[in-house]
N, C-alpha and C. Protein backbone atom coordinates (compact mmCIF):
# COMPACT_ATOMS: atom_id res chain seq x y z
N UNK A 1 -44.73 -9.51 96.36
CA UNK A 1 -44.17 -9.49 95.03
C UNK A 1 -44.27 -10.86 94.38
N UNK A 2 -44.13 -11.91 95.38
CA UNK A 2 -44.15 -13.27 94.61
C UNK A 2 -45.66 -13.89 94.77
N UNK A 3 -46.03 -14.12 93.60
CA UNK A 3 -47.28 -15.12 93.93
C UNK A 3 -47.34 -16.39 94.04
N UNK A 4 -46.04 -16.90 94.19
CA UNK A 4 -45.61 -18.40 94.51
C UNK A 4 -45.37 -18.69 95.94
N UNK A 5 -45.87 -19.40 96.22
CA UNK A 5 -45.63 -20.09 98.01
C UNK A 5 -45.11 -20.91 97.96
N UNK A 6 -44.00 -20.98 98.96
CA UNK A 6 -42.86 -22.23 99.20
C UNK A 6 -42.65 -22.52 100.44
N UNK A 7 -43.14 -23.71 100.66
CA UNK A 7 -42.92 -24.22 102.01
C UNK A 7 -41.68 -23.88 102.33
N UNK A 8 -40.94 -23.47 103.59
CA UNK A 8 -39.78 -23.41 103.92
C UNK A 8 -39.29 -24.82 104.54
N UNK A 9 -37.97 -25.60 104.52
CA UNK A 9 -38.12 -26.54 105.32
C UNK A 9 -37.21 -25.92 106.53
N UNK A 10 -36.75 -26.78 107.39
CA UNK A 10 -36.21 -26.16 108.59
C UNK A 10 -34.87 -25.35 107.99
N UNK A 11 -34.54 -24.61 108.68
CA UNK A 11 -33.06 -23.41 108.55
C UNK A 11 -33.24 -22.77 107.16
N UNK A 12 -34.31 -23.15 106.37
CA UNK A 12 -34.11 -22.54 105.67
C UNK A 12 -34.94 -21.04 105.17
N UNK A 13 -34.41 -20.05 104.15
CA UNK A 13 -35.07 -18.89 104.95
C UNK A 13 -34.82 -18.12 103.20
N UNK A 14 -35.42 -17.04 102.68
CA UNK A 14 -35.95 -16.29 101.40
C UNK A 14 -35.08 -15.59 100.97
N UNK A 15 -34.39 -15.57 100.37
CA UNK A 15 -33.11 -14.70 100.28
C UNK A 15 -33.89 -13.09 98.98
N UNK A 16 -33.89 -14.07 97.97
CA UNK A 16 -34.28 -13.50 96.92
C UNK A 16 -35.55 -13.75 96.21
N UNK A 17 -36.46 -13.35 95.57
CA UNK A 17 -37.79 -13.25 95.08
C UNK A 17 -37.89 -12.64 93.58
N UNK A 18 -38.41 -13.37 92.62
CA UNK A 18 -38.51 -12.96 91.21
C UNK A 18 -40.25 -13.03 91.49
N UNK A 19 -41.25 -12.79 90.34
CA UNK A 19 -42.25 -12.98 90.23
C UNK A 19 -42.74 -14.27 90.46
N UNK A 20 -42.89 -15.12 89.81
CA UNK A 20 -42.48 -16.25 89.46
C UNK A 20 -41.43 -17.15 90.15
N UNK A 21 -40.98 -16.91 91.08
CA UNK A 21 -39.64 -17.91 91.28
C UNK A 21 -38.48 -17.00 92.93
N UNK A 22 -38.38 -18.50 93.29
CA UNK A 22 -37.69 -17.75 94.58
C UNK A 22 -36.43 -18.61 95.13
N UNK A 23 -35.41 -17.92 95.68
CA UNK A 23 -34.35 -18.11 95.85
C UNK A 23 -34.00 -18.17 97.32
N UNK A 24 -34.01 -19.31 98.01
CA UNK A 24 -33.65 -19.25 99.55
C UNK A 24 -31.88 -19.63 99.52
N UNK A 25 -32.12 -19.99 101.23
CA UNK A 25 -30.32 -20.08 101.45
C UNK A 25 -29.67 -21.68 100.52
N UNK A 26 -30.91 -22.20 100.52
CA UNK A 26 -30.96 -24.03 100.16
C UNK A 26 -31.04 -24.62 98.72
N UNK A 27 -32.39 -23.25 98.07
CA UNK A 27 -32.77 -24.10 97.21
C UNK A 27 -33.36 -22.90 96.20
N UNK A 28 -33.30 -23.67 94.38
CA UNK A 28 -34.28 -22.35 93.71
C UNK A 28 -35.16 -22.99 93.57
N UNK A 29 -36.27 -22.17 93.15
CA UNK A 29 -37.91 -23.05 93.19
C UNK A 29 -38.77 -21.66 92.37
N UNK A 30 -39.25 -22.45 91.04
CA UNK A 30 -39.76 -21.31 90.28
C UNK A 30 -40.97 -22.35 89.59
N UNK A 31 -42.00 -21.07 89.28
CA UNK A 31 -43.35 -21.76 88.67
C UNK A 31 -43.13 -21.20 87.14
N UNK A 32 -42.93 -22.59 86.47
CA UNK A 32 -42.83 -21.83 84.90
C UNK A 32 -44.37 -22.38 84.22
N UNK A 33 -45.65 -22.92 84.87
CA UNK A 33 -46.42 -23.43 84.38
C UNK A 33 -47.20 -22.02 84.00
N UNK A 34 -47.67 -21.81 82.65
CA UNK A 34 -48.23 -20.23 82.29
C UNK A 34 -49.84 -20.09 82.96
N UNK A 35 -50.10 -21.76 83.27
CA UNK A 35 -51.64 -21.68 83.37
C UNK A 35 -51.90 -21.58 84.62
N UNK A 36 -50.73 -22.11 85.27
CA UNK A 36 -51.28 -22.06 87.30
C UNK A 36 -49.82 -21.57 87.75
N UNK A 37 -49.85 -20.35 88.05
CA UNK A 37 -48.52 -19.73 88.51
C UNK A 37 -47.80 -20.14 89.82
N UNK A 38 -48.84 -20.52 90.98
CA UNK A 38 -48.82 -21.23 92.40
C UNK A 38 -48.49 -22.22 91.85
N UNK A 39 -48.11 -23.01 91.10
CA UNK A 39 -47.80 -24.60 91.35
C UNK A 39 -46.05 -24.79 91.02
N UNK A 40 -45.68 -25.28 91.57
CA UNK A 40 -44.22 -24.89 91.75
C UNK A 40 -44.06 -26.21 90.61
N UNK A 41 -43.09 -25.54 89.58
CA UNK A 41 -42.86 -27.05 88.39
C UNK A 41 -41.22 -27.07 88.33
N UNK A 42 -40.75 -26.44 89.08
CA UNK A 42 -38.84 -26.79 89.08
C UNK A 42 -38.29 -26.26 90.41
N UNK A 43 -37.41 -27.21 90.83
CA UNK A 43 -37.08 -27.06 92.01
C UNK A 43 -35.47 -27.47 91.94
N UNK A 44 -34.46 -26.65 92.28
CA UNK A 44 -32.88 -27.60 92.48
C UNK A 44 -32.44 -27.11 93.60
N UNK A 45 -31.55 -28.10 93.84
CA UNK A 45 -30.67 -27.41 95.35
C UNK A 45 -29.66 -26.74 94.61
N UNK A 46 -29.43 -25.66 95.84
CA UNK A 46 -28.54 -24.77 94.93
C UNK A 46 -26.95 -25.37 94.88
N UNK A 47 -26.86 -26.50 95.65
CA UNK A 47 -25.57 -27.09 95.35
C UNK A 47 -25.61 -28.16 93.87
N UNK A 48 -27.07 -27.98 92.84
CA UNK A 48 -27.17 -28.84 91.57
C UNK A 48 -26.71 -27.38 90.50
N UNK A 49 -26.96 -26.40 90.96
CA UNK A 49 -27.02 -24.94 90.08
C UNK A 49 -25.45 -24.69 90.57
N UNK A 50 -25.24 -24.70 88.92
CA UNK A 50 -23.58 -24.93 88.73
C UNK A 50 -23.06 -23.39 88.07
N UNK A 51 -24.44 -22.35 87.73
CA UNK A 51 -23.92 -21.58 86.82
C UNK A 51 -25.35 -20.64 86.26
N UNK A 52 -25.29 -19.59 86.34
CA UNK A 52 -26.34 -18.34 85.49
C UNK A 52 -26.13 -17.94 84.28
N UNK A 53 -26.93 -17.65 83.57
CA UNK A 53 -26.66 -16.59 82.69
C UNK A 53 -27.52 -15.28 82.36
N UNK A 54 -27.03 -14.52 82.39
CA UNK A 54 -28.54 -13.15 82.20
C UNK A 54 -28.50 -12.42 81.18
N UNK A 55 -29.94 -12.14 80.19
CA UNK A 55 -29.46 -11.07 79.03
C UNK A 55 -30.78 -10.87 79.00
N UNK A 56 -30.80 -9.89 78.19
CA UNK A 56 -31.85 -9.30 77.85
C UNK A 56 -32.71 -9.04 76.42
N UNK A 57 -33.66 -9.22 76.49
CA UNK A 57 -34.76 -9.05 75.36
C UNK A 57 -35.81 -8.32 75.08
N UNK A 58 -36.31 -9.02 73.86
CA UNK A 58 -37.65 -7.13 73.74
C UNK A 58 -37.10 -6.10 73.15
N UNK A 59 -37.87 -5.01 72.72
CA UNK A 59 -37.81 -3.75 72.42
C UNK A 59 -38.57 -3.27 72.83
N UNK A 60 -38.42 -1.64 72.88
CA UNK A 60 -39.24 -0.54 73.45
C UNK A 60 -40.17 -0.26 72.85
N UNK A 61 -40.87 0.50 73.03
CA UNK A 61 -42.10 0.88 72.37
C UNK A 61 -41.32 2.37 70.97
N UNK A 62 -41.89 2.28 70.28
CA UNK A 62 -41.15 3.29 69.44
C UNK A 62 -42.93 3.81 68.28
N UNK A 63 -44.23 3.83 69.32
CA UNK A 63 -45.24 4.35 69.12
C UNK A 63 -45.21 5.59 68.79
N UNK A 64 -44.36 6.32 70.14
CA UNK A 64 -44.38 7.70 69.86
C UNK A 64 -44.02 8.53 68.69
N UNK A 65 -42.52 8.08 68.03
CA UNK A 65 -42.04 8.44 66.81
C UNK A 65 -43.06 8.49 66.00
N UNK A 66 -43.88 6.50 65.93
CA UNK A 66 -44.38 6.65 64.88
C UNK A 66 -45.49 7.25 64.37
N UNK A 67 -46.09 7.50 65.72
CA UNK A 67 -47.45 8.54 65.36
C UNK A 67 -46.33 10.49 64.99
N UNK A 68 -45.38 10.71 65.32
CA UNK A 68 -44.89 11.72 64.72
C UNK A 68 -44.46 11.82 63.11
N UNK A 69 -44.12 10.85 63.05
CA UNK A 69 -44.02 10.39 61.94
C UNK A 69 -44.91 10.55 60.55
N UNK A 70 -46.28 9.61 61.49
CA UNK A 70 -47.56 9.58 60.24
C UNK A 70 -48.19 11.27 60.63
N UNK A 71 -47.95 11.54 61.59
CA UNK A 71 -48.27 13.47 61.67
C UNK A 71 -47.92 13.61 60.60
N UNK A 72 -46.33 14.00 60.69
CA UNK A 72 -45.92 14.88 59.78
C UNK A 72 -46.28 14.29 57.85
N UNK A 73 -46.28 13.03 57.79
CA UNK A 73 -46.48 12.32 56.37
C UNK A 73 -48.27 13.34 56.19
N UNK A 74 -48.92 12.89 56.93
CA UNK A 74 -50.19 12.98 56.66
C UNK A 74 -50.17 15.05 56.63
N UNK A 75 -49.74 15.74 57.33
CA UNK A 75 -49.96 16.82 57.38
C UNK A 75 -49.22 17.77 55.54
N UNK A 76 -48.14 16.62 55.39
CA UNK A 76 -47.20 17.24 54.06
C UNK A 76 -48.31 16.58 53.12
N UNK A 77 -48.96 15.21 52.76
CA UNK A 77 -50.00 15.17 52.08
C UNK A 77 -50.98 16.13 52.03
N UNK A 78 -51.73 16.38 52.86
CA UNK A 78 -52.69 17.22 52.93
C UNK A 78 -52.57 18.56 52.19
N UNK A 79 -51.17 19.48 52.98
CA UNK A 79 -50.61 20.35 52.30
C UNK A 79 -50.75 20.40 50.92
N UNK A 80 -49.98 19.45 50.30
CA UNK A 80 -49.80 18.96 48.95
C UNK A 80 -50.90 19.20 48.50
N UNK A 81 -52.41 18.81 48.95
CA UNK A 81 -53.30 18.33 48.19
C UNK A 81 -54.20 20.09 47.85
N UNK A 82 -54.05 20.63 49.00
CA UNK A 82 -54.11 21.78 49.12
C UNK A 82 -54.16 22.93 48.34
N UNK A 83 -52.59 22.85 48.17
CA UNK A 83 -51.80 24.17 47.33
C UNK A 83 -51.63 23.51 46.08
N UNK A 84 -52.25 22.42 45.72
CA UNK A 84 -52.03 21.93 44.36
C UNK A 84 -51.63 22.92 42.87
N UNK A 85 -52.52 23.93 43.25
CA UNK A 85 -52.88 24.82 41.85
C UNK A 85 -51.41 25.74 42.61
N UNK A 86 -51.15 25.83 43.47
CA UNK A 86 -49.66 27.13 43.75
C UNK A 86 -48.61 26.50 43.57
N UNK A 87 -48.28 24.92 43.68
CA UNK A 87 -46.89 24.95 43.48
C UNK A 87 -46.39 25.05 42.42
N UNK A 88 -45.12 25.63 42.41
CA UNK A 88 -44.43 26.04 41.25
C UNK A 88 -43.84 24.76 39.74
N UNK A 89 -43.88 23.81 39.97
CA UNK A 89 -43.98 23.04 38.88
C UNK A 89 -43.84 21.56 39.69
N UNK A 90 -43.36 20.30 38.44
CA UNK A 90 -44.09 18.81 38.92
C UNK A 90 -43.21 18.42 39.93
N UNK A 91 -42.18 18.93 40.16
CA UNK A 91 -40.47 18.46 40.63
C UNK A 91 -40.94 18.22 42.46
N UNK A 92 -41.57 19.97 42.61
CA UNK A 92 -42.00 20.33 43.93
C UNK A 92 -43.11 19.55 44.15
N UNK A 93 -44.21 19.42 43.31
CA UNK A 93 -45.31 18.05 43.49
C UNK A 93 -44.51 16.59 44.13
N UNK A 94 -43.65 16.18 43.47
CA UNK A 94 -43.54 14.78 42.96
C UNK A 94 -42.35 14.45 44.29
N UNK A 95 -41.62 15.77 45.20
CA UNK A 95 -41.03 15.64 45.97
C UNK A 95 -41.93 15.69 47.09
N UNK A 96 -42.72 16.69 47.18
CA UNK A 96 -43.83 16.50 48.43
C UNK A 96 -44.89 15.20 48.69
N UNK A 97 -44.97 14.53 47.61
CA UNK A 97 -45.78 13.39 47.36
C UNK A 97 -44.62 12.26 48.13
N UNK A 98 -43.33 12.43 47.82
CA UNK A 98 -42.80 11.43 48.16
C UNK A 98 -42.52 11.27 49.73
N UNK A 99 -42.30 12.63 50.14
CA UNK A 99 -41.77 13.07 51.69
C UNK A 99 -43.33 12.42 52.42
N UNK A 100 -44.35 12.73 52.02
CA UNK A 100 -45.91 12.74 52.58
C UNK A 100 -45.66 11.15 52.55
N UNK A 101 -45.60 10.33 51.70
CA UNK A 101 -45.63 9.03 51.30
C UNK A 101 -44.99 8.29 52.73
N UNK A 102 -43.57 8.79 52.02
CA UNK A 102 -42.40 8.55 53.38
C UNK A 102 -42.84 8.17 54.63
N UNK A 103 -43.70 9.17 55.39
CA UNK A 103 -43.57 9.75 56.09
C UNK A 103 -44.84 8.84 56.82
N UNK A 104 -45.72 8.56 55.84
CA UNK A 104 -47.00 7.48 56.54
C UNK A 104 -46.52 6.31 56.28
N UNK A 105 -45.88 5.83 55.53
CA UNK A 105 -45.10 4.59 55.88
C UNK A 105 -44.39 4.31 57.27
N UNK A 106 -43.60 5.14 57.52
CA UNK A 106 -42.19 4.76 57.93
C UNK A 106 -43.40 4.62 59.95
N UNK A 107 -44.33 6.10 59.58
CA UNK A 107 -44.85 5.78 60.84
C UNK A 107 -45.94 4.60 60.90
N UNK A 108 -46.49 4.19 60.37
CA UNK A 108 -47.08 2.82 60.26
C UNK A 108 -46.10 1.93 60.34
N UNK A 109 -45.08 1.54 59.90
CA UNK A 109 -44.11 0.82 60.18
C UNK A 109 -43.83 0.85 61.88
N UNK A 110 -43.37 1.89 62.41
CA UNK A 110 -42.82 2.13 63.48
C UNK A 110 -44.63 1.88 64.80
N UNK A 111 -45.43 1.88 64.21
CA UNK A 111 -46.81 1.75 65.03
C UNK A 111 -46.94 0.37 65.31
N UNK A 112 -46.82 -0.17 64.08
CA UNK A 112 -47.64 -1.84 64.02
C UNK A 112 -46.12 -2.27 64.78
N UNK A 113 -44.53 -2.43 64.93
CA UNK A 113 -43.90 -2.74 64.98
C UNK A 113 -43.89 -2.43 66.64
N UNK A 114 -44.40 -1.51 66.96
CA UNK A 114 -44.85 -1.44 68.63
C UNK A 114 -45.79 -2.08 69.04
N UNK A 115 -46.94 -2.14 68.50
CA UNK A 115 -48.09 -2.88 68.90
C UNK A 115 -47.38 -4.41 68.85
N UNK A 116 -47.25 -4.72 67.87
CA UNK A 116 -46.50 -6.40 68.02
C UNK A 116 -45.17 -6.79 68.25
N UNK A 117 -44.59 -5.69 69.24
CA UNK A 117 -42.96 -5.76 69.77
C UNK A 117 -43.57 -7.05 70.91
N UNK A 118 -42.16 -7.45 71.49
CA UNK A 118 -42.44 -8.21 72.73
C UNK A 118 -41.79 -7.47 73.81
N UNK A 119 -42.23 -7.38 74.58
CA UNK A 119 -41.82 -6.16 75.85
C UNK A 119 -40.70 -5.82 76.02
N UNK A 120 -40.02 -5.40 76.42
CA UNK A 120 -38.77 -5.06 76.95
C UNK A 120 -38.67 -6.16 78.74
N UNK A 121 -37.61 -7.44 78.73
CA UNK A 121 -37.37 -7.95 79.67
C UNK A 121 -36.34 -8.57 79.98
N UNK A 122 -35.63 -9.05 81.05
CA UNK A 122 -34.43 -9.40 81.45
C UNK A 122 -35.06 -11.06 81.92
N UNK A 123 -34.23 -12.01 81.70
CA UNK A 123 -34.53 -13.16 81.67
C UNK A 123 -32.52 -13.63 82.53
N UNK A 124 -33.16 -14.34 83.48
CA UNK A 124 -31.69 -14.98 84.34
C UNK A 124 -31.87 -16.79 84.52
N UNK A 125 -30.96 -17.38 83.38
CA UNK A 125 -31.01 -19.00 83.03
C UNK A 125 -30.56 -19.70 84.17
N UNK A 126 -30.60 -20.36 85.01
CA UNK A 126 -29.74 -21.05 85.79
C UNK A 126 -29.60 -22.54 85.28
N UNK A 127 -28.39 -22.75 85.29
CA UNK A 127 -27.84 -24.00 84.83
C UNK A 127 -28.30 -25.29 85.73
N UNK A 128 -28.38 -26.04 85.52
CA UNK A 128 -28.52 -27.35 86.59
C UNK A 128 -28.34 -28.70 85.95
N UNK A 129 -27.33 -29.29 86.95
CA UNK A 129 -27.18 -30.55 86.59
C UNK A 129 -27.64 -31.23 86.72
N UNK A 130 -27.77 -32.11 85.84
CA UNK A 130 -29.05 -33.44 85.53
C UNK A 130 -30.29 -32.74 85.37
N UNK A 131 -30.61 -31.62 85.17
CA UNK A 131 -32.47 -31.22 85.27
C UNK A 131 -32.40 -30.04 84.05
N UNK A 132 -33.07 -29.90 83.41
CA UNK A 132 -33.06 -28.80 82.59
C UNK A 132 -33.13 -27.29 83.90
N UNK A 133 -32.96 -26.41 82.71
CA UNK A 133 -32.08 -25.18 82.87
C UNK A 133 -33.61 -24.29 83.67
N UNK A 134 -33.31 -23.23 84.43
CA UNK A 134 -34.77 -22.75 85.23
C UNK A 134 -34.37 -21.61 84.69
N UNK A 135 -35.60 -21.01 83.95
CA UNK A 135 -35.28 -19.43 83.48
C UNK A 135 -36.02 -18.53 84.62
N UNK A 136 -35.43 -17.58 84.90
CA UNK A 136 -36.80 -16.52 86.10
C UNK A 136 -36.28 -15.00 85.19
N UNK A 137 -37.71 -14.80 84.81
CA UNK A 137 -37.97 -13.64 84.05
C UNK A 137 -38.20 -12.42 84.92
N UNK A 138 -37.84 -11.13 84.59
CA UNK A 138 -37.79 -9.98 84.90
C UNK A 138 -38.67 -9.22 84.01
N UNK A 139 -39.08 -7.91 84.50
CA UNK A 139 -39.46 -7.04 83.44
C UNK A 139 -38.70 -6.15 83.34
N UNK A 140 -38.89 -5.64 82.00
CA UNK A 140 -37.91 -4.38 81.69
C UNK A 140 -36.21 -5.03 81.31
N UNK A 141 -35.62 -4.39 80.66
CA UNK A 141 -34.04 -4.28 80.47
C UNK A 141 -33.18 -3.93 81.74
N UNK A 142 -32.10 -4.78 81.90
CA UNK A 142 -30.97 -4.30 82.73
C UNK A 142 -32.12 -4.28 84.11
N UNK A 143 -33.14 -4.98 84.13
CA UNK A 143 -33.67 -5.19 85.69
C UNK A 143 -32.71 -5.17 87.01
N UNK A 144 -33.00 -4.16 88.01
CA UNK A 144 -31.99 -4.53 89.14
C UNK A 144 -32.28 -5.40 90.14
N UNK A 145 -33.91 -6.05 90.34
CA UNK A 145 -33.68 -6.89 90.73
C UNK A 145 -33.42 -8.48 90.33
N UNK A 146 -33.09 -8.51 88.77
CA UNK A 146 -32.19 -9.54 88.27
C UNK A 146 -30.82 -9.75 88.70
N UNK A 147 -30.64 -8.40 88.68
CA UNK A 147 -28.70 -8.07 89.46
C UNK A 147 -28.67 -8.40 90.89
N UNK A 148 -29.28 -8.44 91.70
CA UNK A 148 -29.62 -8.83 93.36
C UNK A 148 -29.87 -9.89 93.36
N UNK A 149 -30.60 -10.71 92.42
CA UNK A 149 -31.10 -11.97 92.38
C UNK A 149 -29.40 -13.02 91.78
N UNK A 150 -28.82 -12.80 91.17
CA UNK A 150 -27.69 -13.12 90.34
C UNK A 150 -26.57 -12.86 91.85
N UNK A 151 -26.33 -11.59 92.39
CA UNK A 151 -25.24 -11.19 93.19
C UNK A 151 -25.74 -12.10 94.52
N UNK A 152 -26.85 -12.32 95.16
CA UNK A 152 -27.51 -12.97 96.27
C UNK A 152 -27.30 -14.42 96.35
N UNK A 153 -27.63 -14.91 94.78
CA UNK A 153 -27.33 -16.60 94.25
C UNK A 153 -25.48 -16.63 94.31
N UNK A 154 -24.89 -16.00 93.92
CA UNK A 154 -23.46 -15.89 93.96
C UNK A 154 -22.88 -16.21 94.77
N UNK A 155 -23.48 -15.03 95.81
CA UNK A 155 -22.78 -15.31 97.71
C UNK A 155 -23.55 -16.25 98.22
N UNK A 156 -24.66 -16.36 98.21
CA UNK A 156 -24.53 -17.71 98.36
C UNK A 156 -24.16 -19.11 98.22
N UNK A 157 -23.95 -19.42 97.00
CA UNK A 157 -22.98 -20.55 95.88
C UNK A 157 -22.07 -20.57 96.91
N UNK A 158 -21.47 -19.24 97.41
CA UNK A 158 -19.84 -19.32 97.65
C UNK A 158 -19.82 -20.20 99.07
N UNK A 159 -21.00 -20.11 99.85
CA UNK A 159 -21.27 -20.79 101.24
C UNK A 159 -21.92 -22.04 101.13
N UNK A 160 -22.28 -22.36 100.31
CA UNK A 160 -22.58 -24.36 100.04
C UNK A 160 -21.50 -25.36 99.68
């Protein structure tokens, strides 16, 4: 799961594992460099990590709607364009024009707004004194192994 390697030094041993970043009995040690993931660029003892914080970011994909969406817009246009000579006067035009309108907007809206969402992910800050703060990213919302990683760092804290 981790593509980071960490020397162990003596007694010490892997508790927890993010992508990116790993959590023994001693120490955290995470690669935040985007260009070489193996190169370890933050390291604290876990007696400098005073404190976590975890939340979450991103949105979901909301593609699906929007291609239902431009369906239905594009299918009430069409209609429209259709039965032009049957509908019964401008009211029923000028309302179907608008629903059709609606309707390829709102799903183009909801398309491009998926394509350029930022993923859905859980991000856990650890505090450290004297060193800036080590983020270890998760994927997805409400990640559970952010919650193992957080509950593991905890009980441990409590034994240093």
């Amino acid at each position: 799961m981790c593509a980071l390697e960490v020397n162990l030094r003596q007694d010490e041993e892997i508790l927890s594992e993010a992508e990116w970043a790993v959590l023994t009995n001693q120490r955290l040690v995470a690669a935040l460099n985007r260009k070489d993931r193996t190169e370890i660029t933050d390291e604290a003892e876990l007696s400098d990590v005073v404190s976590f914080k975890k939340s979450n970011g991103g949105q979901e994909s909301r593609l699906q709607a929007g291609l239902q969406f431009l369906g239905v817009g594009a299918a009430i246009t069409v209609l429209q364009i259709i039965f032009n000579d049957l509908l019964p006067s401008e009211l029923v035009e000028v309302i179907l024009f608008l629903l059709g309108a609606a309707g390829i907007l709102i799903g183009f809206y909801l398309i491009i707004g998926s394509l350029m969402r930022i993923k859905p992910f859980t991000v856990v800050v650890f505090t450290v004194v004297g060193a800036r703060d080590i983020p270890v990213h998760f994927p997805g919302q409400d990640n559970p192994d952010a919650d193992r990683m957080t509950n593991v760092f905890t009980r441990t804290k409590r034994g240093v």
